[in-house]
C-alpha atoms as a PDB file:
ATOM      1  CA  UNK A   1      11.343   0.518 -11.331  1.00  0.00           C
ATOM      2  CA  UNK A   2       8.728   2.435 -13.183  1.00  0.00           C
ATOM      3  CA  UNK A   3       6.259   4.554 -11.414  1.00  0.00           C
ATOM      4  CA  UNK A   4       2.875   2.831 -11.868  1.00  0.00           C
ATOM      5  CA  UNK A   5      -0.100   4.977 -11.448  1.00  0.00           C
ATOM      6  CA  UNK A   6      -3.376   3.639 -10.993  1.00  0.00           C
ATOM      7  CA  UNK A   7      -6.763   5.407 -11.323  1.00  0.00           C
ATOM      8  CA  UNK A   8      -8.299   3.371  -8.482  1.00  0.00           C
ATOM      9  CA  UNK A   9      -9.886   5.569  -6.033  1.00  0.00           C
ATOM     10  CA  UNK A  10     -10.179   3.607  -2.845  1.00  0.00           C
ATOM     11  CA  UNK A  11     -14.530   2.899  -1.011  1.00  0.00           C
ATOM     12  CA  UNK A  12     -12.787   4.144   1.984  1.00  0.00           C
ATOM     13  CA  UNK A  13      -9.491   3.844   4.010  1.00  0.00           C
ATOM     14  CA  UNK A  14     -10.309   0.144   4.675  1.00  0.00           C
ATOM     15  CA  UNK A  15      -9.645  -0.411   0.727  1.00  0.00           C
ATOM     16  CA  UNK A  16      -6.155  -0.833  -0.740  1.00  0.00           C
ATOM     17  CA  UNK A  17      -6.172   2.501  -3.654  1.00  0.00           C
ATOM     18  CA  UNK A  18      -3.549  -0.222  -5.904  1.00  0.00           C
ATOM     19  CA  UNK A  19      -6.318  -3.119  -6.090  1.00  0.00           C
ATOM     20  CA  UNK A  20      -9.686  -1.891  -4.400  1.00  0.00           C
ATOM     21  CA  UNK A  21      -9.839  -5.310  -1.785  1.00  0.00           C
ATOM     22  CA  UNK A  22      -9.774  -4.937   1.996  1.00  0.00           C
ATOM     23  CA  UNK A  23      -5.958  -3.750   3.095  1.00  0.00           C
ATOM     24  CA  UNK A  24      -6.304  -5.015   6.557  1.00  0.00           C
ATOM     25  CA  UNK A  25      -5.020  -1.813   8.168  1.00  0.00           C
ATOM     26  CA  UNK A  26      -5.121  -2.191  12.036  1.00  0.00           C
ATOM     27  CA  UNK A  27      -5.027   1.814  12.554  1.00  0.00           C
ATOM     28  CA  UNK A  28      -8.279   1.919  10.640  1.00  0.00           C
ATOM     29  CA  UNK A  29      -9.660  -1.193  12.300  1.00  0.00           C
ATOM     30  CA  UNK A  30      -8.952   1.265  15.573  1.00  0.00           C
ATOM     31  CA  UNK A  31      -5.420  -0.751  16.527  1.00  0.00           C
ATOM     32  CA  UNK A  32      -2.495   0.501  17.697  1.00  0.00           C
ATOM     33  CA  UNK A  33      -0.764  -0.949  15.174  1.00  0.00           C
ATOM     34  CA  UNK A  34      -0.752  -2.726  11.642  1.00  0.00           C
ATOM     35  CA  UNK A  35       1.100  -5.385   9.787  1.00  0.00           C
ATOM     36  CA  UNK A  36       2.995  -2.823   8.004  1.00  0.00           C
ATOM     37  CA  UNK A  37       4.545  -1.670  10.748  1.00  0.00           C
ATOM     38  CA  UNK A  38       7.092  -5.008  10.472  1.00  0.00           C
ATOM     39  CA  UNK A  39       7.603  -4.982   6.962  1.00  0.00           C
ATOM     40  CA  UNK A  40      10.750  -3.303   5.446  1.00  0.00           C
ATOM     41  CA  UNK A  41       9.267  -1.503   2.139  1.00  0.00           C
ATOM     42  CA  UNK A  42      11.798  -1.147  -0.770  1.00  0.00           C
ATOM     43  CA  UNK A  43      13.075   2.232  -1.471  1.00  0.00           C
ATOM     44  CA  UNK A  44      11.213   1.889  -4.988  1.00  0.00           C
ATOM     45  CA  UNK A  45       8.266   0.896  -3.405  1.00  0.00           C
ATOM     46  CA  UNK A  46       7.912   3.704  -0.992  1.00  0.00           C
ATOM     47  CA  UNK A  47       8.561   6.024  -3.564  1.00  0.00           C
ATOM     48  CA  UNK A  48       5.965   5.056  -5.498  1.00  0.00           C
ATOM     49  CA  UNK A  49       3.589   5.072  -2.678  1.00  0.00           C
ATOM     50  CA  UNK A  50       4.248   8.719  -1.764  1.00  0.00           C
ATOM     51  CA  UNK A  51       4.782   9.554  -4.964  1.00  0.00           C
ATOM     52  CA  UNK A  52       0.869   8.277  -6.089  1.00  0.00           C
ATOM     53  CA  UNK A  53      -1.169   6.893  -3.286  1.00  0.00           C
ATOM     54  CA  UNK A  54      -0.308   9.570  -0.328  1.00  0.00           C
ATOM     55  CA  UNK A  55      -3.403  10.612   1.217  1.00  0.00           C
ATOM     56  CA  UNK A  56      -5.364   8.060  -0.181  1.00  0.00           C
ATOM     57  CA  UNK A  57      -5.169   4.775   1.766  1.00  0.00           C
ATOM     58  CA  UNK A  58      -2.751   1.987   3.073  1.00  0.00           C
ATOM     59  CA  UNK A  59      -1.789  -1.091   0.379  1.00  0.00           C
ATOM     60  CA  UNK A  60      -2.834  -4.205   1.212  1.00  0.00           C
ATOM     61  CA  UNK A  61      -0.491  -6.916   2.459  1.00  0.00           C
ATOM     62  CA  UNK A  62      -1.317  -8.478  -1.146  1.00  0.00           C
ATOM     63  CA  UNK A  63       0.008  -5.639  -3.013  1.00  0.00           C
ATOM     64  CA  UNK A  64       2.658  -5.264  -0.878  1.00  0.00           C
ATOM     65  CA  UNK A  65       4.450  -8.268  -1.620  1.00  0.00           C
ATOM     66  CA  UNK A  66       4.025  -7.889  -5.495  1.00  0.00           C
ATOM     67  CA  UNK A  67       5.404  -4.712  -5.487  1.00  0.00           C
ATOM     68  CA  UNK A  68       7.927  -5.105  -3.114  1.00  0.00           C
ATOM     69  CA  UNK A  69       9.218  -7.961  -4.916  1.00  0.00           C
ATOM     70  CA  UNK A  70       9.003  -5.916  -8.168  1.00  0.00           C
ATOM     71  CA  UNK A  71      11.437  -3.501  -7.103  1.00  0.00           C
ATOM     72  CA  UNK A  72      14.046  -6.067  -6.062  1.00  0.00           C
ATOM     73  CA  UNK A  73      14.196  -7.314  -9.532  1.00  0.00           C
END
């Protein structure tokens, strides 16, 4: 899989930094956990995130799934 950079710079840690909606994160909603936490990311996939989206924000469950499928292929 290709890295995939994207110039999106999120409102705020409630914002996915890969497509700018709402990324649902329960840690940021004040949870003690989030639906990421039960997901299995792809080794491509989490790559890419901490290759060009650490310290930005969490991906929404949206972008998730697209990518994660991606990197299967």
């Amino acid at each position: 899989m290709s890295e995939e950079k994207h110039p999106i710079q999120p409102k705020s840690a409630a914002y996915c930094p890969m497509c700018d909606e709402k990324n649902s994160c329960g840690m940021e909603k004040g949870e003690t956990t989030c639906w990421c936490f039960s997901v299995t990311f792809s080794k491509d996939l989490k790559a890419n995130l901490e290759n060009n989206f650490a310290n930005k924000s969490c991906i929404c469950k949206n972008c998730f799934e697209k990518q994660n499928e991606k990197s299967k292929d």
